[in-house]
PDB file of N, CA and C in Angstrom:
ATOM      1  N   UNK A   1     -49.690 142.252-102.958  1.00  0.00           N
ATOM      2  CA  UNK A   1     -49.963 141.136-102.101  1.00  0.00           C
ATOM      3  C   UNK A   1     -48.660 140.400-101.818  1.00  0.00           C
ATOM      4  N   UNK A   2     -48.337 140.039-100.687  1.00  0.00           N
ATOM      5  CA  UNK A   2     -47.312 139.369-100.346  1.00  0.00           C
ATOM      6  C   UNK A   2     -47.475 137.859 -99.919  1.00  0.00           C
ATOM      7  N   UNK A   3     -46.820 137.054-100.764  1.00  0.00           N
ATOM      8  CA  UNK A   3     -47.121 135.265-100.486  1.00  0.00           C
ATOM      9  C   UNK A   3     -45.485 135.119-100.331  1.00  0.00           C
ATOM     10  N   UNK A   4     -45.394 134.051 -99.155  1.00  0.00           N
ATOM     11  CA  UNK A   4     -43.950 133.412 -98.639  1.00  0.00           C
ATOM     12  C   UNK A   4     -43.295 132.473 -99.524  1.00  0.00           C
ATOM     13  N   UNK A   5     -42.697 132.463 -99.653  1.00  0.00           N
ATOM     14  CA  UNK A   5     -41.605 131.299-100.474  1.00  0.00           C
ATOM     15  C   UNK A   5     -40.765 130.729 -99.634  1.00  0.00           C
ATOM     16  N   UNK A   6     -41.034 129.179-100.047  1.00  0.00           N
ATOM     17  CA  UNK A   6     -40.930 127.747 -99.611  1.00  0.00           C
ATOM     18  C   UNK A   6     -39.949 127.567-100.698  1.00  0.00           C
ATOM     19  N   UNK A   7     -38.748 126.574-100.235  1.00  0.00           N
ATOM     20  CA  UNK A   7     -37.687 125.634-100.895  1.00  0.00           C
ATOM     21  C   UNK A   7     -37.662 123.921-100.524  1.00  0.00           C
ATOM     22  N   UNK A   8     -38.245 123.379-100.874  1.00  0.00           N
ATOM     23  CA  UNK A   8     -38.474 122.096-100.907  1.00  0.00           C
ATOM     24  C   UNK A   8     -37.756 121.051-101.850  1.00  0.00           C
ATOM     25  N   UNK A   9     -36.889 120.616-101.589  1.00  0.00           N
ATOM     26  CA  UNK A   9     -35.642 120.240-102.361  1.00  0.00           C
ATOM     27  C   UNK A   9     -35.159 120.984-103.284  1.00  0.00           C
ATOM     28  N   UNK A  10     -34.753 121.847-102.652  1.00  0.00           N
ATOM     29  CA  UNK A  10     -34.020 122.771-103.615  1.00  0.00           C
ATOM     30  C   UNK A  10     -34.656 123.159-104.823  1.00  0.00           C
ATOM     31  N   UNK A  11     -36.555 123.180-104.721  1.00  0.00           N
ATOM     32  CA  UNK A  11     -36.976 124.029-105.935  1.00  0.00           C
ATOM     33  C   UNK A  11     -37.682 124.956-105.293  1.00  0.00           C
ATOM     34  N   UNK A  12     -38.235 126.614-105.558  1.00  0.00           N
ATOM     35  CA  UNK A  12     -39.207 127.442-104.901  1.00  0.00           C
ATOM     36  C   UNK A  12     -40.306 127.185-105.261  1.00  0.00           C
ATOM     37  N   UNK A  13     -41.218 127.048-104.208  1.00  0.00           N
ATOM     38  CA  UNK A  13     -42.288 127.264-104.228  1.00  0.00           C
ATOM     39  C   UNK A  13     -42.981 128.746-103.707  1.00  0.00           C
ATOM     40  N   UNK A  14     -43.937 129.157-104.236  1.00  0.00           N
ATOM     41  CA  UNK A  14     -44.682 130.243-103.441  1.00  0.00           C
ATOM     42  C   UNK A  14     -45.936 129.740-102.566  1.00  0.00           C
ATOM     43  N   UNK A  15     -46.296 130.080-101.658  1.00  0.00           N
ATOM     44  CA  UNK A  15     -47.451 129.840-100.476  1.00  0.00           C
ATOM     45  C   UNK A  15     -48.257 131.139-100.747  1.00  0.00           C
ATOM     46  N   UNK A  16     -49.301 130.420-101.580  1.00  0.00           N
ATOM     47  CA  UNK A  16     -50.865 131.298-101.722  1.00  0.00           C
ATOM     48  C   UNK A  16     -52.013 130.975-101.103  1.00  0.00           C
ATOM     49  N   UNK A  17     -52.566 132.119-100.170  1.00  0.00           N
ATOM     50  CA  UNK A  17     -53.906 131.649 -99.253  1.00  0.00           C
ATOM     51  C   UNK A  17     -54.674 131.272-100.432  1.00  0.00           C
ATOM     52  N   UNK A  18     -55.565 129.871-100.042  1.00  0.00           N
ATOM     53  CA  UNK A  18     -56.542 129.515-100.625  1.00  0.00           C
ATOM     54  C   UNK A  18     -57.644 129.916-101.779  1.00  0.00           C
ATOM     55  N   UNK A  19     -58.325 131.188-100.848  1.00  0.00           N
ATOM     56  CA  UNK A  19     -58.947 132.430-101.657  1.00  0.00           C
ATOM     57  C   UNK A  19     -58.186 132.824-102.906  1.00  0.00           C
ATOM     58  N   UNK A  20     -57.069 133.220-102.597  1.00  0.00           N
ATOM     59  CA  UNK A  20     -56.467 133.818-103.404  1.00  0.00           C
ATOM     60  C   UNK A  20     -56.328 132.801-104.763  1.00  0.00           C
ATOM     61  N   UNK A  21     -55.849 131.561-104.410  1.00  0.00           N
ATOM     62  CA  UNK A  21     -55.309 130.394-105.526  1.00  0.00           C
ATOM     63  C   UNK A  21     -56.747 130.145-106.332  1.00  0.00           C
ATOM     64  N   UNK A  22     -57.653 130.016-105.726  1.00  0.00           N
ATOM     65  CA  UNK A  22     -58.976 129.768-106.312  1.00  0.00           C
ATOM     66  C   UNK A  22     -59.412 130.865-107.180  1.00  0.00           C
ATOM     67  N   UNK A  23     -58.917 132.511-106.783  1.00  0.00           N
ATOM     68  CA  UNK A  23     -59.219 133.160-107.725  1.00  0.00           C
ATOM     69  C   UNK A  23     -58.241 133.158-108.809  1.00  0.00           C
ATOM     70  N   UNK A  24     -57.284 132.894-108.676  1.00  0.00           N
ATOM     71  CA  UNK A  24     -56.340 132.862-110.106  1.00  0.00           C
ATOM     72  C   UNK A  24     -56.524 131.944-110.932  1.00  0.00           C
ATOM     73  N   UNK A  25     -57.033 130.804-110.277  1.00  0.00           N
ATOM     74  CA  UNK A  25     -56.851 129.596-111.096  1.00  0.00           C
ATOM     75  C   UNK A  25     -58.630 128.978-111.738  1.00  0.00           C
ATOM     76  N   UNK A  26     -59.786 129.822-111.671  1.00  0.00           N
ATOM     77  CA  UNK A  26     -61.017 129.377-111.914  1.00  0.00           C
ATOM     78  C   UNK A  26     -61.802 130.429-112.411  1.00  0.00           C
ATOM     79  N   UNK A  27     -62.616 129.928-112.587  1.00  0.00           N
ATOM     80  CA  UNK A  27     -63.718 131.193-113.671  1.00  0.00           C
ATOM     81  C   UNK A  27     -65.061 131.335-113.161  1.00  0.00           C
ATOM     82  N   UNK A  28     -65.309 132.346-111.917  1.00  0.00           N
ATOM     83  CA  UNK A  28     -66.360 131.882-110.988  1.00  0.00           C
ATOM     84  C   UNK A  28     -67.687 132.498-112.167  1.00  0.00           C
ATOM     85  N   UNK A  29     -67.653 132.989-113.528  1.00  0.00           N
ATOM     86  CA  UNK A  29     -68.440 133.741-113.852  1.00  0.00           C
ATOM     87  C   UNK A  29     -69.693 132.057-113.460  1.00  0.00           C
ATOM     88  N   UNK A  30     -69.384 131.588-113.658  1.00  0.00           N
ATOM     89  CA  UNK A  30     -70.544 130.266-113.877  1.00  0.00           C
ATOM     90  C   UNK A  30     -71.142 129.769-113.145  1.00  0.00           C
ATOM     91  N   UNK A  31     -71.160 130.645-111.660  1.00  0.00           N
ATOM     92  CA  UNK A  31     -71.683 129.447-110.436  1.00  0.00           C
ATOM     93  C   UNK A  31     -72.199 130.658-109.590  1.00  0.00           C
ATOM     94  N   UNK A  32     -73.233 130.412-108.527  1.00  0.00           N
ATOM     95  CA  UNK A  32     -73.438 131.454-108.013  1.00  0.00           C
ATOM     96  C   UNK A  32     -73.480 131.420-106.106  1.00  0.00           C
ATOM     97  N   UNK A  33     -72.690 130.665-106.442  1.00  0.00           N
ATOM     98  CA  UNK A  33     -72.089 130.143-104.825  1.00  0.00           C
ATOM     99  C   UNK A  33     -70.856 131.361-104.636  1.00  0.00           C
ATOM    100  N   UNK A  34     -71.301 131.522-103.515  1.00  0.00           N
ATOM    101  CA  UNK A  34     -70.444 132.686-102.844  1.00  0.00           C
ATOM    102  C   UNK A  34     -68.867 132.203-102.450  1.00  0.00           C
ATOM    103  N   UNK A  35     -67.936 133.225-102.965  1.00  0.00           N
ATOM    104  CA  UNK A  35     -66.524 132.531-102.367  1.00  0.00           C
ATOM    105  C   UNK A  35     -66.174 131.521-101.182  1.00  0.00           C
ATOM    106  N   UNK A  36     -66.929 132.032 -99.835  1.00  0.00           N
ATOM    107  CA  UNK A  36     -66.144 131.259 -99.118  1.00  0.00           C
ATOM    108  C   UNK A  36     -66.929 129.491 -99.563  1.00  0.00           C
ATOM    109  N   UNK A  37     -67.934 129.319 -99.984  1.00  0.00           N
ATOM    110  CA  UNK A  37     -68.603 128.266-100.109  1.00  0.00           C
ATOM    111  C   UNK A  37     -67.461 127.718-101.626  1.00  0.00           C
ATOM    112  N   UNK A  38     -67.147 128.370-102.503  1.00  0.00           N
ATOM    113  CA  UNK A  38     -65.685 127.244-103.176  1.00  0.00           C
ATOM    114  C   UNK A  38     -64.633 127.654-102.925  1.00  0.00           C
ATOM    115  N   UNK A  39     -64.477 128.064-101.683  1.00  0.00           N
ATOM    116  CA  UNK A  39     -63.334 127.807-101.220  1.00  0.00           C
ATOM    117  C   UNK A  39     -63.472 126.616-100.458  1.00  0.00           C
ATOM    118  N   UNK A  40     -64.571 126.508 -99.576  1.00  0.00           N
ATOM    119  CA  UNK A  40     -64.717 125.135 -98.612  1.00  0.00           C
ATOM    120  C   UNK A  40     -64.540 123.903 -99.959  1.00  0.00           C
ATOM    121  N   UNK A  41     -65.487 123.770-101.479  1.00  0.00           N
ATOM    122  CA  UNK A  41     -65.404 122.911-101.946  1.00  0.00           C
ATOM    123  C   UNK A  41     -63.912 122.366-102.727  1.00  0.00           C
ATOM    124  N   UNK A  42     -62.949 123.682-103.046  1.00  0.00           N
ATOM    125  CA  UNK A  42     -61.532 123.383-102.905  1.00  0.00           C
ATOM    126  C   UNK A  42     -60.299 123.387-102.004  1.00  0.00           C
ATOM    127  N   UNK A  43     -60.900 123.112-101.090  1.00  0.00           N
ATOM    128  CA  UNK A  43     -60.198 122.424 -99.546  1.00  0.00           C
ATOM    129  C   UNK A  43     -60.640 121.261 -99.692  1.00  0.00           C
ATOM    130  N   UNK A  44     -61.844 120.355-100.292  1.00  0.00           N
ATOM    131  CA  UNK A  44     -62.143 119.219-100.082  1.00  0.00           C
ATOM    132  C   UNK A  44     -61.713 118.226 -98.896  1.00  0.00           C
ATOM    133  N   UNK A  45     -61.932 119.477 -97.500  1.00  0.00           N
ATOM    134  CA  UNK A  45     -62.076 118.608 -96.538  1.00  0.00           C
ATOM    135  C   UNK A  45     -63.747 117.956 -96.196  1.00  0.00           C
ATOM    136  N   UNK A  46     -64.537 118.413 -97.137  1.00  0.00           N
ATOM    137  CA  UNK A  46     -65.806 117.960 -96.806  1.00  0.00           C
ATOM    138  C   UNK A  46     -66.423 117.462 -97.971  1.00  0.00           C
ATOM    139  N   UNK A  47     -67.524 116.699 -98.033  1.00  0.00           N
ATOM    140  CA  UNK A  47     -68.388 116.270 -99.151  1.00  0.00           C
ATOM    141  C   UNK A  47     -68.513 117.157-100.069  1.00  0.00           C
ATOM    142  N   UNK A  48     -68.599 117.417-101.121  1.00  0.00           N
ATOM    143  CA  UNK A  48     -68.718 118.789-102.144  1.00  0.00           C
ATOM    144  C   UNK A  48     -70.483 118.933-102.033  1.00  0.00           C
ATOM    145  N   UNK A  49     -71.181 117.690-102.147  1.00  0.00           N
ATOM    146  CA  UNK A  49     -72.135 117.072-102.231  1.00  0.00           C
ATOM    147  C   UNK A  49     -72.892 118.093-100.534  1.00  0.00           C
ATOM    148  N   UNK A  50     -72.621 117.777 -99.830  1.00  0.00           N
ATOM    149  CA  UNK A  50     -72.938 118.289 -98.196  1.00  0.00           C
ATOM    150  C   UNK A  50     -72.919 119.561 -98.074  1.00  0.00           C
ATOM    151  N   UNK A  51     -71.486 119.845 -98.719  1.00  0.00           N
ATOM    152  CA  UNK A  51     -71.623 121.435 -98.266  1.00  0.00           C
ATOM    153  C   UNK A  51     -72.575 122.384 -99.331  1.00  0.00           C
ATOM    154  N   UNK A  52     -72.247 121.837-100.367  1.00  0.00           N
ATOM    155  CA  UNK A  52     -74.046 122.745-101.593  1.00  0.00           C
ATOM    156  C   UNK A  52     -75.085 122.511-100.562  1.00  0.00           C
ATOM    157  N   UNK A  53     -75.339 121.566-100.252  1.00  0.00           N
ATOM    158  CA  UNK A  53     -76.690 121.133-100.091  1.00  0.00           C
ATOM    159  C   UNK A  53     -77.143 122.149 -98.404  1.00  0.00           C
ATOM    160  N   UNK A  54     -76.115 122.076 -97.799  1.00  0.00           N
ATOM    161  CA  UNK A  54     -76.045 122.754 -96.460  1.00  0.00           C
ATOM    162  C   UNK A  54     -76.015 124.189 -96.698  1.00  0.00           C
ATOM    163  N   UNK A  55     -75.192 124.480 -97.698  1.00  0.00           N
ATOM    164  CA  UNK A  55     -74.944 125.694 -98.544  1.00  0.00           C
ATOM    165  C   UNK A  55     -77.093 126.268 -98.968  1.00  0.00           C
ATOM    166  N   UNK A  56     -77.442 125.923 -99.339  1.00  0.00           N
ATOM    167  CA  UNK A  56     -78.784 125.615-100.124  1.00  0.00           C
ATOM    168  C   UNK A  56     -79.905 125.697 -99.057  1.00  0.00           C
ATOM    169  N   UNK A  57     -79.272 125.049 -97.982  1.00  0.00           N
ATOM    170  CA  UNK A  57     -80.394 125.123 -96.375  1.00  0.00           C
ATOM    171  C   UNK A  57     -81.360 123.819 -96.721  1.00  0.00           C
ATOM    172  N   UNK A  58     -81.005 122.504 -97.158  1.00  0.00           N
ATOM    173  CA  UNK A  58     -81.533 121.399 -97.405  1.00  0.00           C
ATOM    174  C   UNK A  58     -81.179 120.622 -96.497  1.00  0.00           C
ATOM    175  N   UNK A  59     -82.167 119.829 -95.848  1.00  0.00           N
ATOM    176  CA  UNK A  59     -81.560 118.565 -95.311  1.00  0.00           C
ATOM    177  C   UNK A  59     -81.517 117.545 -96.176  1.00  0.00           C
ATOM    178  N   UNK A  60     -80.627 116.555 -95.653  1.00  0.00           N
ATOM    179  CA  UNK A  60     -80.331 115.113 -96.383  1.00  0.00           C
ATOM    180  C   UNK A  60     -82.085 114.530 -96.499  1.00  0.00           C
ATOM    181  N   UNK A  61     -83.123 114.384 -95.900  1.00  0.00           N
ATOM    182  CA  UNK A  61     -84.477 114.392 -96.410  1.00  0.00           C
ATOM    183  C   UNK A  61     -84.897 115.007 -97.238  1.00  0.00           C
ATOM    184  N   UNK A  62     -85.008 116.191 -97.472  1.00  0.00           N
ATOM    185  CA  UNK A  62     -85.341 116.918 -97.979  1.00  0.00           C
ATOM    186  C   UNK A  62     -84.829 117.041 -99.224  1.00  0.00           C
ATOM    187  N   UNK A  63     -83.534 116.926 -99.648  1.00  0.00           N
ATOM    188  CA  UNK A  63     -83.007 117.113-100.818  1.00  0.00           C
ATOM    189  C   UNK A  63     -83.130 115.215-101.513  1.00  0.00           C
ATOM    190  N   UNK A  64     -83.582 114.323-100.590  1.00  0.00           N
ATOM    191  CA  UNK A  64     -83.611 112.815-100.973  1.00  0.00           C
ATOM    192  C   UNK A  64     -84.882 113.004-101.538  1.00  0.00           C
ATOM    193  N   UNK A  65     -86.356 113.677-101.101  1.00  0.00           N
ATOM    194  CA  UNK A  65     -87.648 113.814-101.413  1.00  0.00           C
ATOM    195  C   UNK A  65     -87.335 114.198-102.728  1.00  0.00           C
ATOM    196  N   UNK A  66     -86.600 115.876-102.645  1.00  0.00           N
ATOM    197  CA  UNK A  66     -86.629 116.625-103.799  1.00  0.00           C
ATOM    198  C   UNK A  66     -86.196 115.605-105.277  1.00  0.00           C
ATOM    199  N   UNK A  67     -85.338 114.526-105.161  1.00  0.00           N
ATOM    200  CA  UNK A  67     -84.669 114.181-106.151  1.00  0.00           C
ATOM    201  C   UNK A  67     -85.039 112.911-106.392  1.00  0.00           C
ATOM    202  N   UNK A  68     -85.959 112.440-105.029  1.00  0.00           N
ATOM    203  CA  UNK A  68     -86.114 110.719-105.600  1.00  0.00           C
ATOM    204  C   UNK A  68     -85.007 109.543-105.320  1.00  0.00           C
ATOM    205  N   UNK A  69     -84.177 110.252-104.593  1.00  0.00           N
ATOM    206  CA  UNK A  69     -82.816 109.390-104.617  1.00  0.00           C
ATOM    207  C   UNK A  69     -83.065 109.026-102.390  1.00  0.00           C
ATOM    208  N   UNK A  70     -82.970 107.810-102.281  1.00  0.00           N
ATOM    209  CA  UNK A  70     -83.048 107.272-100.730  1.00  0.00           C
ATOM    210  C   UNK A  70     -82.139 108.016 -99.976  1.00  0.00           C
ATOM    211  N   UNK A  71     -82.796 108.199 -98.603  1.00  0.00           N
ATOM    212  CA  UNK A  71     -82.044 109.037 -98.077  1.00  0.00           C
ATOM    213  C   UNK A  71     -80.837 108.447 -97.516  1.00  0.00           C
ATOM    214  N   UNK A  72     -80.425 106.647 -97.721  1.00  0.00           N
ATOM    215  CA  UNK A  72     -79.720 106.273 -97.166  1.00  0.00           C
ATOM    216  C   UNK A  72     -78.791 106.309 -97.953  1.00  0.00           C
ATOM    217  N   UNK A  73     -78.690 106.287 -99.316  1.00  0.00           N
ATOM    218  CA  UNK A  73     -77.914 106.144-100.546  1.00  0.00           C
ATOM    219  C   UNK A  73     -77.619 107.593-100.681  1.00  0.00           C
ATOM    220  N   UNK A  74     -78.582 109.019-100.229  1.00  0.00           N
ATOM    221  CA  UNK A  74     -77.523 110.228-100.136  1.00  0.00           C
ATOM    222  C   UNK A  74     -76.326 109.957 -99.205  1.00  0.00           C
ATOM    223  N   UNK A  75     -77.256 109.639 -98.087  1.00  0.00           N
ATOM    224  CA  UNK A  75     -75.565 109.855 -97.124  1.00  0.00           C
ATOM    225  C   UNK A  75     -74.804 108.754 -97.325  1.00  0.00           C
ATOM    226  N   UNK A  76     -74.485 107.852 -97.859  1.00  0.00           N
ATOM    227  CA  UNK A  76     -73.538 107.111 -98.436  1.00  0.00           C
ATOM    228  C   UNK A  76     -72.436 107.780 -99.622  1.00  0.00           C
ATOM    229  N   UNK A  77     -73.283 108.586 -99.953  1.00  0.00           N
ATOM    230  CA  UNK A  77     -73.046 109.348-101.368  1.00  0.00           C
ATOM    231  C   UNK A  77     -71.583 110.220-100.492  1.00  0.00           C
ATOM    232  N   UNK A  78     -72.595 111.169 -99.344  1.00  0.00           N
ATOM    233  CA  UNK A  78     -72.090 112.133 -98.601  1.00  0.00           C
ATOM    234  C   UNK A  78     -70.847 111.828 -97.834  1.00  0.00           C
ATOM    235  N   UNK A  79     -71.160 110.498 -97.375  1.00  0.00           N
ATOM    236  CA  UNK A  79     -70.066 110.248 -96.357  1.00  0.00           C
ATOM    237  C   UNK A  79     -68.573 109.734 -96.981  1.00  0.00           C
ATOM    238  N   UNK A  80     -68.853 109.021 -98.799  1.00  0.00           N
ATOM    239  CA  UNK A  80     -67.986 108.611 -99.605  1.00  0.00           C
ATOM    240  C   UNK A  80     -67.768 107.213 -99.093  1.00  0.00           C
ATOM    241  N   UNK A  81     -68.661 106.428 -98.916  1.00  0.00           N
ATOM    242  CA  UNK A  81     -68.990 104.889 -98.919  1.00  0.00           C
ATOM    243  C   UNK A  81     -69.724 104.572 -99.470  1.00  0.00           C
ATOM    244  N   UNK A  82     -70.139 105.267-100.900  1.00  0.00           N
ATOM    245  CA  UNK A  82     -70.508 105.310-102.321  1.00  0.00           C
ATOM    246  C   UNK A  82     -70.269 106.236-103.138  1.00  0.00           C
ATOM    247  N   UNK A  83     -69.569 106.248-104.466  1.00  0.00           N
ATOM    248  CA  UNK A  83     -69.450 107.108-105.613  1.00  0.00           C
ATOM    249  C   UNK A  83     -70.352 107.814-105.895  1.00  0.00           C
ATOM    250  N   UNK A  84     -71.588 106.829-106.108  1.00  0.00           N
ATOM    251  CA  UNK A  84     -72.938 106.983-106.533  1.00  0.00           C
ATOM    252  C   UNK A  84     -73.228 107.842-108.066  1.00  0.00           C
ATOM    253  N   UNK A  85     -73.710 106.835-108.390  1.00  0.00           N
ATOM    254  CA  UNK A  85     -74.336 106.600-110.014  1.00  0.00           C
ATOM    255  C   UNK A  85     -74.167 108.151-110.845  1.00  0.00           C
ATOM    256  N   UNK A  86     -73.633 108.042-112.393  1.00  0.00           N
ATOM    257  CA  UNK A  86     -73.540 109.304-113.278  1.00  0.00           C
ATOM    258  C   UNK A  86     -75.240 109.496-112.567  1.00  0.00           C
ATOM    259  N   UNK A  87     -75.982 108.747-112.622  1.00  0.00           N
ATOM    260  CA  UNK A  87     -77.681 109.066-113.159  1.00  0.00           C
ATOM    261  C   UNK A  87     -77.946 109.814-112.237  1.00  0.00           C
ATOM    262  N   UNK A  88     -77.074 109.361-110.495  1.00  0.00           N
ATOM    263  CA  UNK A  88     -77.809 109.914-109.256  1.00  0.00           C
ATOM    264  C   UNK A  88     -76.897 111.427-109.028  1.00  0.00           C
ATOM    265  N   UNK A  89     -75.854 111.306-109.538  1.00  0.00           N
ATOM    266  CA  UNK A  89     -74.624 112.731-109.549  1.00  0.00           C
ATOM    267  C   UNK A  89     -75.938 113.911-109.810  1.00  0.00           C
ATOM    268  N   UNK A  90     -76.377 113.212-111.561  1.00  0.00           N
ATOM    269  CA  UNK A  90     -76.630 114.633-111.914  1.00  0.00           C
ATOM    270  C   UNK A  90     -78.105 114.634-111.983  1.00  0.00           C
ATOM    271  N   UNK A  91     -78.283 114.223-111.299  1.00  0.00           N
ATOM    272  CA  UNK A  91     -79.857 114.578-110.223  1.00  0.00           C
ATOM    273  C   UNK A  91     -79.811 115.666-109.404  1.00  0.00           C
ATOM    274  N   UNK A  92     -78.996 114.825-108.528  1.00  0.00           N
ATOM    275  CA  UNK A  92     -78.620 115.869-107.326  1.00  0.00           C
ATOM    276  C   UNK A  92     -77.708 117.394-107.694  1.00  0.00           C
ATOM    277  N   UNK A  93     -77.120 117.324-108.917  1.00  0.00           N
ATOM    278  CA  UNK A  93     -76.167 118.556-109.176  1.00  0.00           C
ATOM    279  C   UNK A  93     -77.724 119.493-109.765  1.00  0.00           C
ATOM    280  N   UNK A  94     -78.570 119.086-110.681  1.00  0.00           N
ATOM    281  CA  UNK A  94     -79.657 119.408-111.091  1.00  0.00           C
ATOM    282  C   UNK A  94     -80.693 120.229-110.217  1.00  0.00           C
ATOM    283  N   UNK A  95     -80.683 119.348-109.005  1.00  0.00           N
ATOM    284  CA  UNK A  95     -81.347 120.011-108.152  1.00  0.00           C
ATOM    285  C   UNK A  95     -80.916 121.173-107.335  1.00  0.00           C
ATOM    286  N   UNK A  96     -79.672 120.922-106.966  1.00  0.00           N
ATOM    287  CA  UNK A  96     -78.881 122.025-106.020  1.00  0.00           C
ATOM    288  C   UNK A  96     -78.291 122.829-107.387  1.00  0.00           C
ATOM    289  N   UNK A  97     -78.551 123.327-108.301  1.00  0.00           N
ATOM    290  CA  UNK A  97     -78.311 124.271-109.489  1.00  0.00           C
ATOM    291  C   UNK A  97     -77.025 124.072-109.339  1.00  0.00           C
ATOM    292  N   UNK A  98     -76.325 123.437-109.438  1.00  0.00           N
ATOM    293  CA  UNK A  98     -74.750 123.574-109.933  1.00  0.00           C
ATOM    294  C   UNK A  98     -74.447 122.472-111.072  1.00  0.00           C
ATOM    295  N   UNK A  99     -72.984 123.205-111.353  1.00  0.00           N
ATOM    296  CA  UNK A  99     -72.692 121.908-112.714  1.00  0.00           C
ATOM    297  C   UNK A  99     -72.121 120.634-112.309  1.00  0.00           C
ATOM    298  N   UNK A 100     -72.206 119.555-112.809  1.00  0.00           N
ATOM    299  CA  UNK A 100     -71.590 118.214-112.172  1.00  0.00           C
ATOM    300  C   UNK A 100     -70.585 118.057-111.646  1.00  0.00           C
ATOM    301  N   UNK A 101     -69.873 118.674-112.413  1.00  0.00           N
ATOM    302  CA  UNK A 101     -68.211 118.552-112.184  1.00  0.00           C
ATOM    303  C   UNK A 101     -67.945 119.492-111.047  1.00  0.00           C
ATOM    304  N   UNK A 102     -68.695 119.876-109.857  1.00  0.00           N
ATOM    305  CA  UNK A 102     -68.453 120.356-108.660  1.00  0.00           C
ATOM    306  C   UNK A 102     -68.724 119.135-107.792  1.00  0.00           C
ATOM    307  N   UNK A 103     -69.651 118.229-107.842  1.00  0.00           N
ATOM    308  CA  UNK A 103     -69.671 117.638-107.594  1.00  0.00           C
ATOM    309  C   UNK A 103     -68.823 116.136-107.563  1.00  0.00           C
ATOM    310  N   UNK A 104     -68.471 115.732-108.028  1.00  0.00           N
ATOM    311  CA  UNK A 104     -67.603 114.755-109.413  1.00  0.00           C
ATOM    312  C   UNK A 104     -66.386 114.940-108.789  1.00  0.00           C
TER     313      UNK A 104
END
Protein backbone atom coordinates (compact mmCIF):
# COMPACT_ATOMS: atom_id res chain seq x y z
CA UNK A 1 0.00 0.00 0.00
CA UNK A 2 1.31 3.30 -0.79
CA UNK A 3 0.49 6.49 1.67
CA UNK A 4 2.22 10.11 0.78
CA UNK A 5 4.44 11.83 3.11
CA UNK A 6 3.84 15.27 4.37
CA UNK A 7 6.68 17.62 6.13
CA UNK A 8 5.07 20.03 8.30
CA UNK A 9 7.67 21.93 10.11
CA UNK A 10 10.21 20.02 9.41
CA UNK A 11 8.69 16.72 10.99
CA UNK A 12 7.19 13.66 8.53
CA UNK A 13 4.13 12.87 8.56
CA UNK A 14 2.46 9.96 6.57
CA UNK A 15 -1.19 10.57 4.85
CA UNK A 16 -3.45 7.44 5.52
CA UNK A 17 -6.97 7.12 3.80
CA UNK A 18 -9.40 7.03 6.54
CA UNK A 19 -10.46 3.29 6.04
CA UNK A 20 -7.25 2.39 6.26
CA UNK A 21 -6.33 4.50 9.77
CA UNK A 22 -9.51 3.10 11.32
CA UNK A 23 -8.37 -0.31 10.53
CA UNK A 24 -5.01 -0.05 12.17
CA UNK A 25 -5.95 1.80 14.93
CA UNK A 26 -9.46 -0.13 16.34
CA UNK A 27 -10.81 -3.48 17.11
CA UNK A 28 -13.96 -3.80 14.97
CA UNK A 29 -14.35 -7.47 16.51
CA UNK A 30 -17.12 -5.65 18.85
CA UNK A 31 -19.57 -3.82 16.74
CA UNK A 32 -21.50 -4.93 13.91
CA UNK A 33 -21.74 -1.83 11.90
CA UNK A 34 -20.32 -2.17 8.60
CA UNK A 35 -17.00 -0.22 7.71
CA UNK A 36 -18.13 2.48 5.78
CA UNK A 37 -20.75 3.32 8.68
CA UNK A 38 -17.30 3.83 11.28
CA UNK A 39 -15.74 5.30 9.03
CA UNK A 40 -18.58 8.06 8.70
CA UNK A 41 -18.59 7.90 12.76
CA UNK A 42 -14.64 8.65 12.67
CA UNK A 43 -14.88 11.56 10.32
CA UNK A 44 -17.25 12.99 12.90
CA UNK A 45 -18.60 15.20 10.41
CA UNK A 46 -22.03 14.05 11.56
CA UNK A 47 -23.95 13.17 14.81
CA UNK A 48 -22.55 9.64 15.80
CA UNK A 49 -26.03 9.54 17.39
CA UNK A 50 -27.87 10.21 13.57
CA UNK A 51 -25.86 8.27 11.61
CA UNK A 52 -26.53 4.66 13.89
CA UNK A 53 -29.85 5.56 14.02
CA UNK A 54 -30.15 6.31 10.07
CA UNK A 55 -27.67 3.48 9.87
CA UNK A 56 -30.59 1.21 11.77
CA UNK A 57 -33.49 2.74 9.29
CA UNK A 58 -35.10 4.67 12.45
CA UNK A 59 -36.58 7.86 12.41
CA UNK A 60 -35.97 10.52 15.08
CA UNK A 61 -39.88 9.38 16.15
CA UNK A 62 -39.46 6.31 16.08
CA UNK A 63 -36.30 5.74 17.88
CA UNK A 64 -37.88 8.75 20.58
CA UNK A 65 -41.11 6.12 20.97
CA UNK A 66 -38.63 3.21 21.11
CA UNK A 67 -36.66 4.77 24.11
CA UNK A 68 -39.03 7.13 25.89
CA UNK A 69 -36.75 9.98 25.36
CA UNK A 70 -38.87 13.40 23.51
CA UNK A 71 -38.46 13.72 20.21
CA UNK A 72 -37.39 17.25 20.72
CA UNK A 73 -34.61 16.46 23.23
CA UNK A 74 -33.36 13.65 20.48
CA UNK A 75 -32.76 16.19 17.99
CA UNK A 76 -31.17 18.51 20.32
CA UNK A 77 -29.12 15.57 21.30
CA UNK A 78 -28.53 15.13 17.33
CA UNK A 79 -27.98 18.50 16.31
CA UNK A 80 -25.38 19.06 19.54
CA UNK A 81 -27.47 21.86 21.30
CA UNK A 82 -27.52 19.28 24.01
CA UNK A 83 -24.95 16.73 25.45
CA UNK A 84 -27.79 14.96 26.79
CA UNK A 85 -27.92 13.01 30.01
CA UNK A 86 -25.36 9.67 30.95
CA UNK A 87 -29.19 8.21 31.62
CA UNK A 88 -30.47 9.38 28.02
CA UNK A 89 -26.78 8.36 26.14
CA UNK A 90 -27.27 4.93 27.24
CA UNK A 91 -30.78 4.47 26.41
CA UNK A 92 -30.37 5.37 23.15
CA UNK A 93 -26.82 3.39 22.71
CA UNK A 94 -29.07 0.38 24.28
CA UNK A 95 -31.47 0.64 21.83
CA UNK A 96 -29.50 1.11 18.59
CA UNK A 97 -27.19 -2.06 19.98
CA UNK A 98 -24.00 -0.28 20.20
CA UNK A 99 -21.59 0.51 23.08
CA UNK A 100 -21.73 4.09 24.61
CA UNK A 101 -18.60 5.20 23.91
CA UNK A 102 -19.60 5.40 20.08
CA UNK A 103 -21.77 7.52 20.98
CA UNK A 104 -20.00 9.73 23.79
Amino acid sequence: MKYDLLHIQGKPYVLVPLHDYRTMTSDQSDTDLPPEILDQLMARQDSPLKIIRKHRGLTQKELADLTGISRPYLTEIETGKKDGSIRAMKTLADALRVDLGLLV
